[in-house]
N, C-alpha and C. Protein backbone atom coordinates (compact mmCIF):
# COMPACT_ATOMS: atom_id res chain seq x y z
N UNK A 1 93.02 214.30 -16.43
CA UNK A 1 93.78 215.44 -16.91
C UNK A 1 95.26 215.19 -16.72
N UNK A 2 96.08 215.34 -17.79
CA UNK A 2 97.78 215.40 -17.52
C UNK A 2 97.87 216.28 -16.84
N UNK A 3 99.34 215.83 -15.98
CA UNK A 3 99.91 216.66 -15.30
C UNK A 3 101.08 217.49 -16.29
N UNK A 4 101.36 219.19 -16.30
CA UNK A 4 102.00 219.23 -17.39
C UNK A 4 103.06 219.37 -16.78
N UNK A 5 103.68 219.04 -15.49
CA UNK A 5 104.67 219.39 -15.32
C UNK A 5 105.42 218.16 -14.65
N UNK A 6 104.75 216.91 -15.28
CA UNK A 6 104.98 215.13 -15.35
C UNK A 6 105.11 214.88 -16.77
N UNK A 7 106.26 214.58 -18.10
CA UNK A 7 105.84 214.49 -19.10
C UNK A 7 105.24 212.72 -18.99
N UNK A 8 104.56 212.51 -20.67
CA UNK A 8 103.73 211.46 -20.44
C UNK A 8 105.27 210.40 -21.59
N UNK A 9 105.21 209.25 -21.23
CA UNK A 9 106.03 208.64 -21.75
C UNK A 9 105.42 207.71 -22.60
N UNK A 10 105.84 207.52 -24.07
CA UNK A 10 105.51 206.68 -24.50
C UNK A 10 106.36 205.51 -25.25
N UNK A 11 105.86 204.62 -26.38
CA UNK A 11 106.58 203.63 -26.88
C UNK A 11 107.89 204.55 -27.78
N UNK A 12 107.90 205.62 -28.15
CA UNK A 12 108.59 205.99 -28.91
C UNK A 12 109.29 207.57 -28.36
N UNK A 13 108.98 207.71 -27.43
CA UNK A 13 109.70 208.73 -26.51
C UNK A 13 110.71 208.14 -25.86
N UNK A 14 111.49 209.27 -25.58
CA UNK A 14 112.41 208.75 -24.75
C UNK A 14 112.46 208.53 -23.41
N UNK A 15 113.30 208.07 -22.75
CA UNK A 15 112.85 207.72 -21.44
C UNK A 15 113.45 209.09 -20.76
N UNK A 16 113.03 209.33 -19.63
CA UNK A 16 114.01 209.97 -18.51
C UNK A 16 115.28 209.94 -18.06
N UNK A 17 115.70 208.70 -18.22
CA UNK A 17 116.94 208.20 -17.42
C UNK A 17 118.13 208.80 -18.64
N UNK A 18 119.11 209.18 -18.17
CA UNK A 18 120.13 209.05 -19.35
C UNK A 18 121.22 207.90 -19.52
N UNK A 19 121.10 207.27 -18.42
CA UNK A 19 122.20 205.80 -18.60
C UNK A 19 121.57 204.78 -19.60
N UNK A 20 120.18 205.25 -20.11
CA UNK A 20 119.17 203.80 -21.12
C UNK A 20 118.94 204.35 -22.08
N UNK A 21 119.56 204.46 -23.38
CA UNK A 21 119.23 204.91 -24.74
C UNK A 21 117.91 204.40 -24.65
N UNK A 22 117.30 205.30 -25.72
CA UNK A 22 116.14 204.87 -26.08
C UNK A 22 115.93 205.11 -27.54
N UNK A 23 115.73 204.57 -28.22
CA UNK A 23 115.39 202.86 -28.44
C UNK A 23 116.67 202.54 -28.53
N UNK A 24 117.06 201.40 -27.75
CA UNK A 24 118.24 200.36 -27.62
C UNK A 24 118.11 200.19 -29.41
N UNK A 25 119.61 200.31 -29.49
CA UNK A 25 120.48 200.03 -30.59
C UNK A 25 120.56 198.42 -30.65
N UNK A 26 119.68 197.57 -31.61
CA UNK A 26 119.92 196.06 -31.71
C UNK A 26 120.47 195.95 -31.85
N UNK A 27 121.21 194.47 -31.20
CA UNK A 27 122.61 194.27 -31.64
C UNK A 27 122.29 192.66 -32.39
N UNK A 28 123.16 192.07 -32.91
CA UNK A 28 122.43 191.15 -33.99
C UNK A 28 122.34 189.65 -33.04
N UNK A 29 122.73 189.45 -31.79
CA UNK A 29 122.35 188.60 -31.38
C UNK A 29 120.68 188.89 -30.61
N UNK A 30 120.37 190.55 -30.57
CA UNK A 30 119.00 190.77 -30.27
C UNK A 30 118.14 190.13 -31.08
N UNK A 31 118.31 190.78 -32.65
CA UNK A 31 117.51 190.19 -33.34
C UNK A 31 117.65 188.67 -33.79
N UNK A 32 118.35 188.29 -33.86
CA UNK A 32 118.76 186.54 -34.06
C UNK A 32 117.74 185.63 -32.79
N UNK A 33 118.26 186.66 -31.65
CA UNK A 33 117.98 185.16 -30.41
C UNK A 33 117.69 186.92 -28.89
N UNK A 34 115.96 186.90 -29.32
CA UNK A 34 115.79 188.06 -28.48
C UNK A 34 116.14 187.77 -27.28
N UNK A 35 116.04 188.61 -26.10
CA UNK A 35 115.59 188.70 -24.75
C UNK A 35 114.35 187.92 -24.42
N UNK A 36 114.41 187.24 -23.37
CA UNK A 36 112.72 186.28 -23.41
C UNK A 36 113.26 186.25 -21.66
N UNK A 37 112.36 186.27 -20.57
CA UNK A 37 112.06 186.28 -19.56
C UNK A 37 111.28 184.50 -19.36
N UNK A 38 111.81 183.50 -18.46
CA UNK A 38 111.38 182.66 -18.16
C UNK A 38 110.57 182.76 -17.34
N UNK A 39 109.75 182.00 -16.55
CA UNK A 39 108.44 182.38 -15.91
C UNK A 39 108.00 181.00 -15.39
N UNK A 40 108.21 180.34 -14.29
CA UNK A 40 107.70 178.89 -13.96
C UNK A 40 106.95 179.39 -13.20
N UNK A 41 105.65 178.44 -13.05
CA UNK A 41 104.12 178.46 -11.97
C UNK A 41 104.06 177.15 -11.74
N UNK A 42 103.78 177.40 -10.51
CA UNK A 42 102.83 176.01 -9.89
C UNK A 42 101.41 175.71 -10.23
N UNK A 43 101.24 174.59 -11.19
CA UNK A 43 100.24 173.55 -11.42
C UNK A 43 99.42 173.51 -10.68
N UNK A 44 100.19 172.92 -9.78
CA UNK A 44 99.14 172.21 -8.43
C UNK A 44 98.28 173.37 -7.53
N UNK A 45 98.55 175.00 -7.98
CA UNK A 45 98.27 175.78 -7.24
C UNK A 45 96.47 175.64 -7.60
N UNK A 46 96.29 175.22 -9.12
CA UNK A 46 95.24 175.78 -9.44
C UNK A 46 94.25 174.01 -9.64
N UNK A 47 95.55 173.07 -10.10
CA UNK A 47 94.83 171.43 -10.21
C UNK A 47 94.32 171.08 -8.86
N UNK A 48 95.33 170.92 -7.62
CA UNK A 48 95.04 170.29 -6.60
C UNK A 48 94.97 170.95 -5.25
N UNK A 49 95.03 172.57 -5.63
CA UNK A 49 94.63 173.60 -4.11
C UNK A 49 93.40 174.52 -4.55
N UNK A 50 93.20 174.57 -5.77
CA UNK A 50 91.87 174.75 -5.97
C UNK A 50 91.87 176.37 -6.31
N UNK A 51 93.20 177.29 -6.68
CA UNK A 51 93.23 178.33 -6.90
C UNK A 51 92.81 178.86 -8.16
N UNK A 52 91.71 180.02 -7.84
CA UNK A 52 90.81 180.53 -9.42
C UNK A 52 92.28 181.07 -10.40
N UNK A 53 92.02 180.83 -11.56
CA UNK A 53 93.25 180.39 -12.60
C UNK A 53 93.85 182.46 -12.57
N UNK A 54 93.20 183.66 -12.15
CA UNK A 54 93.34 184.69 -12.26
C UNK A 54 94.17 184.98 -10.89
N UNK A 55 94.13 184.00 -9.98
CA UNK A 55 95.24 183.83 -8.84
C UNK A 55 96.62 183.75 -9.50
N UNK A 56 96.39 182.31 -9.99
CA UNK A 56 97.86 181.92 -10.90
C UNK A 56 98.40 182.73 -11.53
N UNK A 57 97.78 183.52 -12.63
CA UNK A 57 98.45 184.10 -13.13
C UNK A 57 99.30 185.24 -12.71
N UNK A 58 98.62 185.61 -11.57
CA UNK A 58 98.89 186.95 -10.99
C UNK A 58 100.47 186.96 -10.28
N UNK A 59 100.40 185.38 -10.00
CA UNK A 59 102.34 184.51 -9.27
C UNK A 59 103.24 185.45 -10.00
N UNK A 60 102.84 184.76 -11.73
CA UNK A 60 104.03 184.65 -12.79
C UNK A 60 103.97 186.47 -12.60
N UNK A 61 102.65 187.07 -12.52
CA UNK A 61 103.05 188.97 -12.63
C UNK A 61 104.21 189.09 -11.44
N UNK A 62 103.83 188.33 -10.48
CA UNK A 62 104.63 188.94 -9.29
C UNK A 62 106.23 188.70 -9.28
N UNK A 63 106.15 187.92 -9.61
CA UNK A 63 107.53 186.93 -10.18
C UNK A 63 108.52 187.66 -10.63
N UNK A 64 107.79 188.06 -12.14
CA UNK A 64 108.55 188.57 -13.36
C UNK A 64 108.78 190.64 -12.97
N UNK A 65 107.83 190.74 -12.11
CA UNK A 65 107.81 192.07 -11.79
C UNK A 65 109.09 192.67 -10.69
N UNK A 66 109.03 191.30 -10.23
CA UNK A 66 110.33 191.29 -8.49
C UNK A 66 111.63 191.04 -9.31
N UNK A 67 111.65 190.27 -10.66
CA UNK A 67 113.36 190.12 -10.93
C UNK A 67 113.56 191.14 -11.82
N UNK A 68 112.09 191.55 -12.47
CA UNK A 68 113.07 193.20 -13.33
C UNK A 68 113.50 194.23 -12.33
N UNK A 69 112.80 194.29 -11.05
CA UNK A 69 113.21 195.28 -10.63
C UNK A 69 114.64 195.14 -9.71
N UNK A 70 114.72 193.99 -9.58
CA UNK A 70 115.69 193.75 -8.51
C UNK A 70 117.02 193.17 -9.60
N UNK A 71 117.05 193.43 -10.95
CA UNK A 71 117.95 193.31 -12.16
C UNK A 71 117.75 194.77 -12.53
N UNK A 72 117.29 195.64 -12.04
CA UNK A 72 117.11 196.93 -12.99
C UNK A 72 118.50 197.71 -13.17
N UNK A 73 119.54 197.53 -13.03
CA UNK A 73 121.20 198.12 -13.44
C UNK A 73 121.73 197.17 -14.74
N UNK A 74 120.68 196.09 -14.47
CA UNK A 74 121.33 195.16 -15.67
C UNK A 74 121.04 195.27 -17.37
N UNK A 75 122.52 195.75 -17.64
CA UNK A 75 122.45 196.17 -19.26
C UNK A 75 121.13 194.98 -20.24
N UNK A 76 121.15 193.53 -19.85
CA UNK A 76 119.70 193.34 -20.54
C UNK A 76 118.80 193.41 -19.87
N UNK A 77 118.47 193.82 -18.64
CA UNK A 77 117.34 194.26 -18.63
C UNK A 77 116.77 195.49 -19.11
N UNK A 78 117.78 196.52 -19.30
CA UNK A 78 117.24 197.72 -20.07
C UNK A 78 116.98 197.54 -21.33
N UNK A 79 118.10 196.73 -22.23
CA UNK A 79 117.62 196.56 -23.47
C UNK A 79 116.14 195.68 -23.81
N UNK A 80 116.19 194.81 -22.93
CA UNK A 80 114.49 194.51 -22.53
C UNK A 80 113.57 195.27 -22.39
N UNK A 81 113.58 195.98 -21.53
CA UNK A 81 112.43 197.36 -21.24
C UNK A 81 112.35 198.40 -22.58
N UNK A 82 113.65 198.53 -23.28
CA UNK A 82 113.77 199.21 -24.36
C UNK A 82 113.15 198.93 -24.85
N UNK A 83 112.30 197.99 -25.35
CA UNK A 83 111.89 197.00 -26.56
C UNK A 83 109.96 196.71 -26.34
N UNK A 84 109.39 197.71 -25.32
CA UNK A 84 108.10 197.11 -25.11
C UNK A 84 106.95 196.56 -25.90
N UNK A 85 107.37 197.34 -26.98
CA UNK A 85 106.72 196.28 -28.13
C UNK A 85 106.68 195.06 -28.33
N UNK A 86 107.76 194.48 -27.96
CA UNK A 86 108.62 193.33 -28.54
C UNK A 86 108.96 192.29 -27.75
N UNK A 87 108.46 192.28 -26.25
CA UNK A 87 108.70 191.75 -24.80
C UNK A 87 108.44 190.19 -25.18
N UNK A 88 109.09 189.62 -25.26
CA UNK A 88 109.19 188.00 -24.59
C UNK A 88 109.30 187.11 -23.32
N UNK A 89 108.10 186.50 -23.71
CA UNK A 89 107.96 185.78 -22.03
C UNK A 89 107.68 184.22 -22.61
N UNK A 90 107.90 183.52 -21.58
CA UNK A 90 107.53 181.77 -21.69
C UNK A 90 107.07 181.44 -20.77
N UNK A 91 106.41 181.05 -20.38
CA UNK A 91 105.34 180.58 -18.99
C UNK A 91 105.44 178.83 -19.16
N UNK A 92 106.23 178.68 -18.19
CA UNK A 92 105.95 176.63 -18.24
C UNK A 92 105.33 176.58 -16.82
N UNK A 93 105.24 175.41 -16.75
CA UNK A 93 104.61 174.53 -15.69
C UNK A 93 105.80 173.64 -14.69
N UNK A 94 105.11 174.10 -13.36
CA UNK A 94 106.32 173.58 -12.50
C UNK A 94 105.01 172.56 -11.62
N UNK A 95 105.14 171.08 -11.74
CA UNK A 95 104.45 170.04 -11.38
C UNK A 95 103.56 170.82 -9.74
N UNK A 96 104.69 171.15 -8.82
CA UNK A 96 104.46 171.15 -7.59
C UNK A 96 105.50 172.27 -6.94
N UNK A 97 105.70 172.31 -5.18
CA UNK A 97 106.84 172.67 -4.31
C UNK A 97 107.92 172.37 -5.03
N UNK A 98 108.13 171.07 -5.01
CA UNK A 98 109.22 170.57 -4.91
C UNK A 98 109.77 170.40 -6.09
N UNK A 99 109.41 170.30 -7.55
CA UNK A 99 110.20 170.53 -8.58
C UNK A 99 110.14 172.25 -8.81
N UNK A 100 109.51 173.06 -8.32
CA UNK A 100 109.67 174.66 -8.25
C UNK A 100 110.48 174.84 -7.56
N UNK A 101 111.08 174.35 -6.54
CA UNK A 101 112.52 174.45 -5.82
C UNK A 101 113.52 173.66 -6.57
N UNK A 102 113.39 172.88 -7.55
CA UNK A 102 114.39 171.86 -8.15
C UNK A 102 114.51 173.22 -9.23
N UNK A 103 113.68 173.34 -9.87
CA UNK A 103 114.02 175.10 -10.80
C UNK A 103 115.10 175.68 -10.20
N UNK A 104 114.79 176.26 -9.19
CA UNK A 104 115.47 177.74 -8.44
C UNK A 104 116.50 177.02 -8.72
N UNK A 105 116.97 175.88 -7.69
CA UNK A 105 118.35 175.49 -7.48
C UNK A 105 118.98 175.23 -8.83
N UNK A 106 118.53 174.81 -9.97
CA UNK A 106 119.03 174.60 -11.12
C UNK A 106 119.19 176.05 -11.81
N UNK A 107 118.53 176.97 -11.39
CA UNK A 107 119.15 178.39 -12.38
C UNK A 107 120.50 178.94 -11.11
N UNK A 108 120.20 178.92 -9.37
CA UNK A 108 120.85 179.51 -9.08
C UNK A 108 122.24 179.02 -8.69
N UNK A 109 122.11 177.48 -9.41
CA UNK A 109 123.65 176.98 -9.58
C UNK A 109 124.71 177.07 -10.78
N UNK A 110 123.65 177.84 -11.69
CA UNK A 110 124.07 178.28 -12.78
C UNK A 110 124.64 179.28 -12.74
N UNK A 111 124.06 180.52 -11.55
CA UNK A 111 124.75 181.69 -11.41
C UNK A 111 123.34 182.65 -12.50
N UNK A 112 122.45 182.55 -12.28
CA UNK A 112 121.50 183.16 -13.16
C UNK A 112 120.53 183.77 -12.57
N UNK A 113 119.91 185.08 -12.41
CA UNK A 113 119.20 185.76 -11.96
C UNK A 113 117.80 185.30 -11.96
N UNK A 114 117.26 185.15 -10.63
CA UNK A 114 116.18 185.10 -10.50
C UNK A 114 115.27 185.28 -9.36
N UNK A 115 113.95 185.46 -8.99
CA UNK A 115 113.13 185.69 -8.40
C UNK A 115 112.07 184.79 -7.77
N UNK A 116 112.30 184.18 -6.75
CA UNK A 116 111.59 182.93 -6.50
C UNK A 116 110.39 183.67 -5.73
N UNK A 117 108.70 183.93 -6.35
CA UNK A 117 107.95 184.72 -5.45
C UNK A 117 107.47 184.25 -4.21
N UNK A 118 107.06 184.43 -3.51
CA UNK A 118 106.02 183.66 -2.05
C UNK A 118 105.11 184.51 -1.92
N UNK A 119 103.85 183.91 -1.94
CA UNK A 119 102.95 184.66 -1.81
C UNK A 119 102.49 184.93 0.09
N UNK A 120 102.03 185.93 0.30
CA UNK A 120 102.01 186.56 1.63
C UNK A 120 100.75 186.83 2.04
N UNK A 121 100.21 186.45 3.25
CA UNK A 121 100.41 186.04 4.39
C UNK A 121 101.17 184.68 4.33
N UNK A 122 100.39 183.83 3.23
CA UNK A 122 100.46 182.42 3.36
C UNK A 122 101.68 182.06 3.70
N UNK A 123 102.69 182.57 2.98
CA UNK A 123 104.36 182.48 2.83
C UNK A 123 104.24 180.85 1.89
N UNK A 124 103.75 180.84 0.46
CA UNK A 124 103.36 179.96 -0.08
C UNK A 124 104.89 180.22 -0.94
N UNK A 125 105.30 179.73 -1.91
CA UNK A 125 106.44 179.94 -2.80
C UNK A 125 105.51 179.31 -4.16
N UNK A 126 105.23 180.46 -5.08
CA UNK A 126 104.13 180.09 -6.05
C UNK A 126 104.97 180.17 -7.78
N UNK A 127 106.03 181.20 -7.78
CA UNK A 127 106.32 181.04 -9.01
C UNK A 127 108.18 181.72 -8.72
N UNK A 128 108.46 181.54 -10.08
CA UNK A 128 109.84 181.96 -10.36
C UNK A 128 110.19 182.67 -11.86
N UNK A 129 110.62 183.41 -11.97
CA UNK A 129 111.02 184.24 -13.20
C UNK A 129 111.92 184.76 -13.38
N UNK A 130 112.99 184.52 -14.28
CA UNK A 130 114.18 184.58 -14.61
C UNK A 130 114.34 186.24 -14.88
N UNK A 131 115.38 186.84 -14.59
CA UNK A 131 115.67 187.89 -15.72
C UNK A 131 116.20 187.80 -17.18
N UNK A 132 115.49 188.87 -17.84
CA UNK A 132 115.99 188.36 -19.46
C UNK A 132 117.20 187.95 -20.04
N UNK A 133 117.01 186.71 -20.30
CA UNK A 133 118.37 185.70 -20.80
C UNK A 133 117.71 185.69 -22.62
N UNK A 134 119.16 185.41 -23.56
CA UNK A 134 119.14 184.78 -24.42
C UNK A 134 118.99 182.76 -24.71
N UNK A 135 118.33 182.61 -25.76
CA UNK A 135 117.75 181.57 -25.39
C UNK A 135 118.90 180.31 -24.91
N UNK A 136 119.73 180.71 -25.60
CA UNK A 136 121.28 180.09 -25.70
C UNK A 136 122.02 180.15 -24.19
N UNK A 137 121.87 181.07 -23.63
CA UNK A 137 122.18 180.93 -21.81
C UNK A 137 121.61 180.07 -21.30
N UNK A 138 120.08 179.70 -21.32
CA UNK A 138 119.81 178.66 -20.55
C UNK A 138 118.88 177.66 -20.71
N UNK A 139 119.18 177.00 -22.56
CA UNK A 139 118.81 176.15 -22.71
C UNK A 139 119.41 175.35 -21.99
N UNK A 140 120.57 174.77 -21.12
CA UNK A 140 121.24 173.88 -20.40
C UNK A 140 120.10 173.30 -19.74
N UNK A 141 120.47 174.79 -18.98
CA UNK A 141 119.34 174.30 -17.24
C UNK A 141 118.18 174.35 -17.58
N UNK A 142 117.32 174.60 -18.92
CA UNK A 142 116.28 173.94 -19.08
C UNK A 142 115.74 172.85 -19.48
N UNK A 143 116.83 172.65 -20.17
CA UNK A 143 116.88 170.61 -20.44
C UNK A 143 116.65 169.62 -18.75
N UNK A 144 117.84 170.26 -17.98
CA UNK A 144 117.51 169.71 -16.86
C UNK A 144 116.34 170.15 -16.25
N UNK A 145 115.81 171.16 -16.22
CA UNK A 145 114.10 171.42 -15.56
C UNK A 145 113.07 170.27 -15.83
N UNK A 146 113.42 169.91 -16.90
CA UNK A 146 111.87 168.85 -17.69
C UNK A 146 110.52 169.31 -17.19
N UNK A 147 110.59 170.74 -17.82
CA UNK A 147 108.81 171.46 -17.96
C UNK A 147 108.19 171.47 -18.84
N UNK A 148 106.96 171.80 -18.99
CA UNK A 148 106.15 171.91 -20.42
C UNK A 148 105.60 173.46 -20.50
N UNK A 149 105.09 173.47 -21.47
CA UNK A 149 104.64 175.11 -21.67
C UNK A 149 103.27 175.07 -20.31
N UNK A 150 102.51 176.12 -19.47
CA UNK A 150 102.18 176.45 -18.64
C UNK A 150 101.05 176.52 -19.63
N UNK A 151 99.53 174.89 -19.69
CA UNK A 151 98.73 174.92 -20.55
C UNK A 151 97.18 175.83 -18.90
């Protein structure tokens, strides 16, 4: 049963907040070259530690969930959230530890928002997820990553 005194929000309602139009006004580098959220996982979590593949995926949720919120003042991340229809993500493959720390350091020498997760108790460091960049921000530092799509 709704609560009627919670309204229910949807794709085409507006939001609550008044600092986030809703629906974000595209601007033509939106539609040209959207918002897309990067997303690196560890390989080896699931090739050579033996983690059921519904583990893995769950990194990249945790990941991508810790840098929207901890970007949530940031003008693209709202125009991101604006857009739930329309959400872009890329999921690559990070070999191991140690090129998943060669990531971090390559976005956060860039000066680029991101979320390196660790999973807990273990204090494992399993994935990383950018906040929404245009593709043109960080094709650089993804040339230097040398990842593949996350098969």
């Amino acid at each position: 049963m709704l609560n009627p005194a919670r309204p229910v929000l949807s794709a085409t309602s507006p939001t609550m907040s008044s600092d986030c139009a809703w629906p974000p006004s595209p601007t033509t580098s939106s539609v040209d070259e959207p918002l897309t959220m990067y997303i690196f996982v560890r390989r080896d979590l699931q090739s050579t530690l033996g983690w059921p593949g519904g583990s893995v995926i769950s990194q990249a949720c945790h990941a991508s969930t810790a840098v929207l919120h901890e970007a949530r003042d940031d003008p693209d991340v709202h125009e991101y959230l604006g857009a739930l229809n329309s959400m872009h993500k890329v999921v690559f493959e990070a070999k191991d530890l140690a090129h998943l720390d060669k990531i971090a350091r390559l976005f956060r020498e860039s000066d680029m928002t991101i979320h390196a997760w660790e999973e807990r108790p273990e204090m494992i460091r399993t994935a990383i997820a950018t906040k929404p960049y245009r593709r043109s921000t960080v094709a650089g530092v993804l040339k230097k990553c040398r990842v593949s799509l996350f098969k």
